[in-house]
C-alpha atoms as a PDB file:
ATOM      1  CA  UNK A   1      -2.757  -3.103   8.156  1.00  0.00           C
ATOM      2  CA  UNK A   2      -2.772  -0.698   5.368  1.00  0.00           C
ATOM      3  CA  UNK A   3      -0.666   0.344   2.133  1.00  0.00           C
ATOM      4  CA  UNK A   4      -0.614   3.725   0.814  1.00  0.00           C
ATOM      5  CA  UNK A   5      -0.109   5.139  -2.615  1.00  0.00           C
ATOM      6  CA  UNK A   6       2.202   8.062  -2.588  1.00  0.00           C
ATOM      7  CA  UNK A   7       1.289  10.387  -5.313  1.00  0.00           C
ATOM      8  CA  UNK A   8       4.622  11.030  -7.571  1.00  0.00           C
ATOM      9  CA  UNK A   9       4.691  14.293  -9.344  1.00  0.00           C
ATOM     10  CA  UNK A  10       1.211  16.094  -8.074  1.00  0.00           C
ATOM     11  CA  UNK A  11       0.695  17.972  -4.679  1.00  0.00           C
ATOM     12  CA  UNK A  12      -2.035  15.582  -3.844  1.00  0.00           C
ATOM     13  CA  UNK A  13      -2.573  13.541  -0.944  1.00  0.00           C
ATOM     14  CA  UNK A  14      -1.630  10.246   0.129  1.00  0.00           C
ATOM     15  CA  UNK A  15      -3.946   7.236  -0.842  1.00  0.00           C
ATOM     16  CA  UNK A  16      -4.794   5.112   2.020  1.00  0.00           C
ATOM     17  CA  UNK A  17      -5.392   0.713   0.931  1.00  0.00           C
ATOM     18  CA  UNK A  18      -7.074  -1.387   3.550  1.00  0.00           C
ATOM     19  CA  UNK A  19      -6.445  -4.920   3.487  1.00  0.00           C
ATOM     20  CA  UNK A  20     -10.348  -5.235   2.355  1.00  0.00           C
ATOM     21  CA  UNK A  21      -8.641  -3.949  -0.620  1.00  0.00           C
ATOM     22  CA  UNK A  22      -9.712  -0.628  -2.758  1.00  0.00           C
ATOM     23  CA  UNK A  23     -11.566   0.227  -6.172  1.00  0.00           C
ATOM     24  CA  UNK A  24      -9.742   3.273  -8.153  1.00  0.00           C
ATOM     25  CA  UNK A  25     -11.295   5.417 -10.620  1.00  0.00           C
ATOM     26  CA  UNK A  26     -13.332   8.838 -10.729  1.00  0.00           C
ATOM     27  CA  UNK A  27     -16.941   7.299  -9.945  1.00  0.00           C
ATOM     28  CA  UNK A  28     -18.487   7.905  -6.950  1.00  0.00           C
ATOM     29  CA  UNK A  29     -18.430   4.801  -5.346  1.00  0.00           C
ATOM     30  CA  UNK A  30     -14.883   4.548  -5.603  1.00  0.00           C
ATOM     31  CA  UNK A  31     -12.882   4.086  -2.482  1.00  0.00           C
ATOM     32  CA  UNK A  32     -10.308   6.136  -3.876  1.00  0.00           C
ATOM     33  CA  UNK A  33     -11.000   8.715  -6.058  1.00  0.00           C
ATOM     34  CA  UNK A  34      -9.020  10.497  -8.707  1.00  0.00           C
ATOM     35  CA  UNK A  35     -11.291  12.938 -10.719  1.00  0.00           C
ATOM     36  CA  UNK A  36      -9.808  13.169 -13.916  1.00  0.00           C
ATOM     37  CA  UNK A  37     -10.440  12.846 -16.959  1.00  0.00           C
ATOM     38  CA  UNK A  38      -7.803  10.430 -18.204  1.00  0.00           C
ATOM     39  CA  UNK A  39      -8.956   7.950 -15.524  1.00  0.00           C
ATOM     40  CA  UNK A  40     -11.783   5.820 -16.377  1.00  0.00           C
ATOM     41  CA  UNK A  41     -14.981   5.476 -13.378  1.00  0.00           C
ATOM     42  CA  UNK A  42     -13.914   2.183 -12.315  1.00  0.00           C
ATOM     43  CA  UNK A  43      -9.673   2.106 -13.176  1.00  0.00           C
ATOM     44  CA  UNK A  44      -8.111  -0.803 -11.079  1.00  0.00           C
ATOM     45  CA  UNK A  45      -8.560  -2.714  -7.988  1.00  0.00           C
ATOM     46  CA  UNK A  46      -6.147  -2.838  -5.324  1.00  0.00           C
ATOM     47  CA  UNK A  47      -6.403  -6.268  -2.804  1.00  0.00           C
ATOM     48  CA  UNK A  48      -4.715  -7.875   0.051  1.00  0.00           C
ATOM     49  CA  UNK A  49      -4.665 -11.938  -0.743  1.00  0.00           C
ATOM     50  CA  UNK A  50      -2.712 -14.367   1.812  1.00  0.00           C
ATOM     51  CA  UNK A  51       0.083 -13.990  -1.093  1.00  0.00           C
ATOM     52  CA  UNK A  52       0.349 -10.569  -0.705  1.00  0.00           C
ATOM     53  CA  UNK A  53      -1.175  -7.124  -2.551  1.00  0.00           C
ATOM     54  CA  UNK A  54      -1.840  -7.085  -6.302  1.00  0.00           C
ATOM     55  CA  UNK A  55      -3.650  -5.073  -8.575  1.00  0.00           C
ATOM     56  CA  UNK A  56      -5.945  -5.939 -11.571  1.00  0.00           C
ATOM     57  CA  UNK A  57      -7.015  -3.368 -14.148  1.00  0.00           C
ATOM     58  CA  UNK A  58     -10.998  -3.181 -14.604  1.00  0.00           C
ATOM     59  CA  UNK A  59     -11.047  -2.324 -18.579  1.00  0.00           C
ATOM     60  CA  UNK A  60      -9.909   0.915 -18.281  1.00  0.00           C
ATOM     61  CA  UNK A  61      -9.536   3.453 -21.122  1.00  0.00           C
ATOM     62  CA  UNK A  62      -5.853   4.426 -20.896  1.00  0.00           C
ATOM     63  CA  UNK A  63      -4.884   1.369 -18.861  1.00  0.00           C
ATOM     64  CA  UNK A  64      -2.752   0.239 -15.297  1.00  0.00           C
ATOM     65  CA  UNK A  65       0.630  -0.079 -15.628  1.00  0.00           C
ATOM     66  CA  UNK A  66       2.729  -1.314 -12.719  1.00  0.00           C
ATOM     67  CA  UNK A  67       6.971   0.364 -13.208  1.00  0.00           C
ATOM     68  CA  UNK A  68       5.960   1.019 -17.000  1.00  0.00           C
ATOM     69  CA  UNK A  69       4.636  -2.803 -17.551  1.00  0.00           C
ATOM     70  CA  UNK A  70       1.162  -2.493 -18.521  1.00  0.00           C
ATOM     71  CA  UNK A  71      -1.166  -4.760 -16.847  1.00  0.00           C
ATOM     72  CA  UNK A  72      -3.666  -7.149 -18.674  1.00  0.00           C
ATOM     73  CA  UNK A  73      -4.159  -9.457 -15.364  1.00  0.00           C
ATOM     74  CA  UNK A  74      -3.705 -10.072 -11.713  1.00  0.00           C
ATOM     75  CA  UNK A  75       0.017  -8.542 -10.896  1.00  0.00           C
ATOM     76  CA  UNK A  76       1.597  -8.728  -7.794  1.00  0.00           C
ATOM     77  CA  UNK A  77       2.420  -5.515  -5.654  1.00  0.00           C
ATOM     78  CA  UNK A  78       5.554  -4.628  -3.866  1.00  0.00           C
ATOM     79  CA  UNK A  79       7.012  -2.261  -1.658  1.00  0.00           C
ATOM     80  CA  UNK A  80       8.320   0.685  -4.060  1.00  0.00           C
ATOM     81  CA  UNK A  81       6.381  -0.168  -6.781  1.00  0.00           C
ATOM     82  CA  UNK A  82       5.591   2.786  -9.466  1.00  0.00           C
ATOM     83  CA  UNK A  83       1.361   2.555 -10.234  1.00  0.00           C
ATOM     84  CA  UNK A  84       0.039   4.060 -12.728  1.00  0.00           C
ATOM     85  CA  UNK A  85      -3.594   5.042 -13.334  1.00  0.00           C
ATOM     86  CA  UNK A  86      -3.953   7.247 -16.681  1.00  0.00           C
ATOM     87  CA  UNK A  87      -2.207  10.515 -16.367  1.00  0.00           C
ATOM     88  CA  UNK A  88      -1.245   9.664 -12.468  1.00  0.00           C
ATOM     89  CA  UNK A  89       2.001   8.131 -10.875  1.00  0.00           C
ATOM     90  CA  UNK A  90       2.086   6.233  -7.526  1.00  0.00           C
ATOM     91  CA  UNK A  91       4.458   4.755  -5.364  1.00  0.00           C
ATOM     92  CA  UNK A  92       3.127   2.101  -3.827  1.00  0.00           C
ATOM     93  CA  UNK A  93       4.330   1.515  -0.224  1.00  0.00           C
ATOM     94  CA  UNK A  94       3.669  -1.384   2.326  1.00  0.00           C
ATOM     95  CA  UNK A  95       3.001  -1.024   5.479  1.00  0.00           C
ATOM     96  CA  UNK A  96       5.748  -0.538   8.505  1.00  0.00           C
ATOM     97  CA  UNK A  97       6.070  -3.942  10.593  1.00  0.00           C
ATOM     98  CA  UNK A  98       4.959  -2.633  14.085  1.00  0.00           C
ATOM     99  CA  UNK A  99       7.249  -3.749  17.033  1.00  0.00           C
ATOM    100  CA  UNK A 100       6.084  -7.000  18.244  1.00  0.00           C
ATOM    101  CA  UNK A 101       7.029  -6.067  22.274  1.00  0.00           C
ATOM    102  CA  UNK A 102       5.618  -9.517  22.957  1.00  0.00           C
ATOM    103  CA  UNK A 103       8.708 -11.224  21.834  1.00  0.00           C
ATOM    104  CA  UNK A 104      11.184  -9.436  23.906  1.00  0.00           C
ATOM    105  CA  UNK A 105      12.101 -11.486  27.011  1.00  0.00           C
ATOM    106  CA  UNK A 106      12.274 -10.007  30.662  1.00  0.00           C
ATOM    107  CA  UNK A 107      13.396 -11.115  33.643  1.00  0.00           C
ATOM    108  CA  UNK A 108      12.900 -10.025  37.690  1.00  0.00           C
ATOM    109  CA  UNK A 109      16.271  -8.164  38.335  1.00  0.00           C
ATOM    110  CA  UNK A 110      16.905  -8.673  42.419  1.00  0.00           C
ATOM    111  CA  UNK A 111      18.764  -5.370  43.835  1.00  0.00           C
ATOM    112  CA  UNK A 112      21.171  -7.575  44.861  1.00  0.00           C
ATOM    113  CA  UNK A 113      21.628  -8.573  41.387  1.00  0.00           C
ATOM    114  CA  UNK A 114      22.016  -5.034  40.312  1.00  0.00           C
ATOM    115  CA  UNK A 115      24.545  -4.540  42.886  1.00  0.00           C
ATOM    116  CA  UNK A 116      27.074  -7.278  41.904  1.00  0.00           C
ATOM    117  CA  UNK A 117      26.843  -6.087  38.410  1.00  0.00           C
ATOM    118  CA  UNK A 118      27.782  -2.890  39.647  1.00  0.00           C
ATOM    119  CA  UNK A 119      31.137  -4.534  40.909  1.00  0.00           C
END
């Protein structure tokens, strides 16, 4: 399962968030990078808890703000969500619920079954 961060106003790509949950910033070692220089080496960090996805900003110079809030702890992520991350703007999207075929029922159909239904 994976969320994505859908850049807002640039032509850049879409940001792919595993559930092991992502660092942000323009270092390196960053698992998603934005080279910039209004985003600070280590920016936020994205994660997938049991309650859900949230984001925590790591002391960054121009801050994480989640739909204009800024954020000074732990905030909780949902579907539509505007992140930003300095001069950046994300919408944050969950993932599609996949169909779950399992749950369907089936049953044998006999031809003579078809053909009374027919009738």
């Amino acid at each position: 399962m994976t969320a994505r961060l859908i850049p807002i106003h640039t032509g850049d790509v879409d940001r792919t968030v595993s559930t092991e949950g992502a660092v942000l910033g323009r270092g390196h070692d960053c698992a998603i990078r934005i080279v910039h220089e209004s985003v600070s080496r280590h920016h936020a960090r994205i994660d997938h808890t049991p309650e859900g996805w949230q984001i925590a900003d790591l002391q960054s110079r121009n801050g994480t703000f989640v739909n204009h809030i800024p954020v000074f702890d732990v905030v909780p992520l949902r579907d539509g969500d505007m992140v930003e991350i300095g001069d950046f703007q994300f919408t944050f999207r969950l993932p599609e619920p996949e169909d779950d075929l399992s749950q369907i029922k089936t049953r044998k159909v006999s031809a003579k079954d078809r053909r009374a239904k027919k009738r």
